[in-house]
C-alpha atoms as a PDB file:
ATOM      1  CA  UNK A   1       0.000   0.000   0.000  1.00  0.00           C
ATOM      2  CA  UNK A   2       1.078   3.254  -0.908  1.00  0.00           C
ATOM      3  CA  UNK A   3       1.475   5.958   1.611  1.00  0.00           C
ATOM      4  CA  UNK A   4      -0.734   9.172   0.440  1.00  0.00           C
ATOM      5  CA  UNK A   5      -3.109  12.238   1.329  1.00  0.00           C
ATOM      6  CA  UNK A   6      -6.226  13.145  -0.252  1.00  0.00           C
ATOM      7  CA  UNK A   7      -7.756  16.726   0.200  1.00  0.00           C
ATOM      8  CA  UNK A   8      -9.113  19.262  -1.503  1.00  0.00           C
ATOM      9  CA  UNK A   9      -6.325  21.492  -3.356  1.00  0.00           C
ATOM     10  CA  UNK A  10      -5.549  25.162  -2.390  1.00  0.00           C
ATOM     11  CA  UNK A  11      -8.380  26.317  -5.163  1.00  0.00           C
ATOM     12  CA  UNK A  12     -11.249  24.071  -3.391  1.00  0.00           C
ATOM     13  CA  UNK A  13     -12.475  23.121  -7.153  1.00  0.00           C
ATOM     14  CA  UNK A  14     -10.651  19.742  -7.038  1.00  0.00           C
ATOM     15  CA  UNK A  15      -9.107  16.782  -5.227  1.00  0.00           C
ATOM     16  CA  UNK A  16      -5.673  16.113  -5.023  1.00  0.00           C
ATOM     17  CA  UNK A  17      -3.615  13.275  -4.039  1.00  0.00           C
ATOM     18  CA  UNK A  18       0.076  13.409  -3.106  1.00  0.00           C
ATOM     19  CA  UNK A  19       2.658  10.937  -1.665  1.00  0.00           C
ATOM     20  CA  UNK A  20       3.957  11.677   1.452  1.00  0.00           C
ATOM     21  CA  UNK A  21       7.454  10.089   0.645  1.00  0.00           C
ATOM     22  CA  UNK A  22       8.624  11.621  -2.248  1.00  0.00           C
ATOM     23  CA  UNK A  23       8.588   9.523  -5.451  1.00  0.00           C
ATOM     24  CA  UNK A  24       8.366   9.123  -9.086  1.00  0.00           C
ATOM     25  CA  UNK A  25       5.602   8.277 -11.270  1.00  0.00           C
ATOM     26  CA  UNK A  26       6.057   6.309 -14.930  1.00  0.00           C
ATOM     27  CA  UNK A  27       3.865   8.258 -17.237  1.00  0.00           C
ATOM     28  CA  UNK A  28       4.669   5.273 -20.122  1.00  0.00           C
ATOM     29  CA  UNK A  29       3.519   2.543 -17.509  1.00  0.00           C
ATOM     30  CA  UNK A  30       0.230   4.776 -16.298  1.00  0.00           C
ATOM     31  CA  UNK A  31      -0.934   5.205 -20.245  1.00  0.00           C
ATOM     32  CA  UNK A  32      -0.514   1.138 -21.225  1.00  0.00           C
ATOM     33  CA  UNK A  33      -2.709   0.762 -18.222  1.00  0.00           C
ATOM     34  CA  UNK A  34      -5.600   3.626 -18.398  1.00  0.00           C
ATOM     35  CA  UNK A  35      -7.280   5.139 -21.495  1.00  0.00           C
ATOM     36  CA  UNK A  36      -5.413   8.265 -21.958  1.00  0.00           C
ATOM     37  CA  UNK A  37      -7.001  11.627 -23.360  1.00  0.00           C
ATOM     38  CA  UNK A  38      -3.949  13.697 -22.964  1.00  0.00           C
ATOM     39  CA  UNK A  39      -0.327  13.106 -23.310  1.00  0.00           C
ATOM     40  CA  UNK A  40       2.459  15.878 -22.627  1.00  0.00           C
ATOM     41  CA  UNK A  41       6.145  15.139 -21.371  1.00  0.00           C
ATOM     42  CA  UNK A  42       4.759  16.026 -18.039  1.00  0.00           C
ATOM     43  CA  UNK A  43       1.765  14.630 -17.015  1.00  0.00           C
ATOM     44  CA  UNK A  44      -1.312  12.818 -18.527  1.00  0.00           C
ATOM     45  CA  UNK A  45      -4.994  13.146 -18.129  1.00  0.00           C
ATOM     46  CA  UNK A  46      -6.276   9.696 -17.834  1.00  0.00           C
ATOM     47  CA  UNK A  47     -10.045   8.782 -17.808  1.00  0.00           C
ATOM     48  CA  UNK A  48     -11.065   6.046 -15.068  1.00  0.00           C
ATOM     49  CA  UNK A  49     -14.679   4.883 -14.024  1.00  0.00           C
ATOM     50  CA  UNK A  50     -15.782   7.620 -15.262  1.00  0.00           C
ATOM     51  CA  UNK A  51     -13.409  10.283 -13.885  1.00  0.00           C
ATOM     52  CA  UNK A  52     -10.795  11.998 -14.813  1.00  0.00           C
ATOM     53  CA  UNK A  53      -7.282  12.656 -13.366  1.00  0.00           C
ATOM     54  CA  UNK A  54      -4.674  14.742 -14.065  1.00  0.00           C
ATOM     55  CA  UNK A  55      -1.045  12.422 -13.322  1.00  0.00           C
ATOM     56  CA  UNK A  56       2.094  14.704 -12.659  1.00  0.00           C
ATOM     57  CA  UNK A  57       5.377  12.580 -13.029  1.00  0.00           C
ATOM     58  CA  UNK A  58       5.923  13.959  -9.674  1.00  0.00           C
ATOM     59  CA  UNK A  59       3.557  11.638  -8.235  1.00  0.00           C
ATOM     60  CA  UNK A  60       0.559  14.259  -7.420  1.00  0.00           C
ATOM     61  CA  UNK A  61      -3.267  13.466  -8.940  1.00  0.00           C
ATOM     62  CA  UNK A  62      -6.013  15.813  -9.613  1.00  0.00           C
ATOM     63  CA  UNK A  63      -9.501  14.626  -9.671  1.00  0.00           C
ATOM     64  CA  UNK A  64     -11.064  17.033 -12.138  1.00  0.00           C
ATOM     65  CA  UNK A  65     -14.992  15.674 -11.649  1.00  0.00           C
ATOM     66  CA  UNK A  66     -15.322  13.832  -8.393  1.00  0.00           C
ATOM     67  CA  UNK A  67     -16.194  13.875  -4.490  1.00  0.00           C
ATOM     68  CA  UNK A  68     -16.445  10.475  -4.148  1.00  0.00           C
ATOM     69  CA  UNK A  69     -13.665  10.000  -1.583  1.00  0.00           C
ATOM     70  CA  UNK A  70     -13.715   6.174  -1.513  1.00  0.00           C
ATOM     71  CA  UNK A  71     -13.447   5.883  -5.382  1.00  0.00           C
ATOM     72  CA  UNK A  72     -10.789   8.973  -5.544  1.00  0.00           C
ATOM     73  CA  UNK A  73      -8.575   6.538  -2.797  1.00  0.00           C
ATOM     74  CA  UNK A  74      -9.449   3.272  -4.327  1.00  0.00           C
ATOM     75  CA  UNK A  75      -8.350   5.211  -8.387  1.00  0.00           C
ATOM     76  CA  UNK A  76      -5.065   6.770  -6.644  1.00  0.00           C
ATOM     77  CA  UNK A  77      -4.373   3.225  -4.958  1.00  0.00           C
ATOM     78  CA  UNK A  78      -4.547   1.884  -8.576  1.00  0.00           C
ATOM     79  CA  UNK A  79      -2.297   4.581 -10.144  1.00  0.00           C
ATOM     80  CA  UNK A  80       0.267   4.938  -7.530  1.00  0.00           C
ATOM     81  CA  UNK A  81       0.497   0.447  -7.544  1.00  0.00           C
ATOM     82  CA  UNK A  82       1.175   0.956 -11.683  1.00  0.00           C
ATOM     83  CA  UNK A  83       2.876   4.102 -12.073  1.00  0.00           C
ATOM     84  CA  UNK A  84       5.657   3.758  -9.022  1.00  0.00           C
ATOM     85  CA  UNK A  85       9.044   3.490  -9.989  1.00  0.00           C
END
């Protein structure tokens, strides 16, 4: 299990998830895993169960449409497991 937060971000118009040990995230492994609508050298926006999530290679998430915290855990759970380095 990965070790994260989940809040609300500075803005209060989104969830954000960050690691609390600092890490790295493989955008290439993230993208063969999740149906990708966006691809830059930085991040991708990836669409799962319906939401979607902004993926920094720094290892934060933004849930765009969501305040389901049990699904936003259970989606960053899911990322973090594929994307970790």
């Amino acid at each position: 299990m990965n070790r994260f937060s989940l809040a609300k971000c500075k803005t209060k118009a989104a969830y954000s998830a960050r690691l609390l040990q600092k890490g790295k995230l493989d955008l290439q492994k993230v993208k063969s895993k999740f149906e990708t609508i966006l691809e830059t050298p930085i991040l991708l926006v990836v669409k799962i169960q319906g939401m979607e999530v902004i993926v920094h290679s720094y290892g934060e998430l933004m849930f765009k449409n969501g305040n389901d915290m049990a699904l936003m855990e259970k989606i960053a759970e899911e990322i973090y497991k594929v994307g970790l380095a």
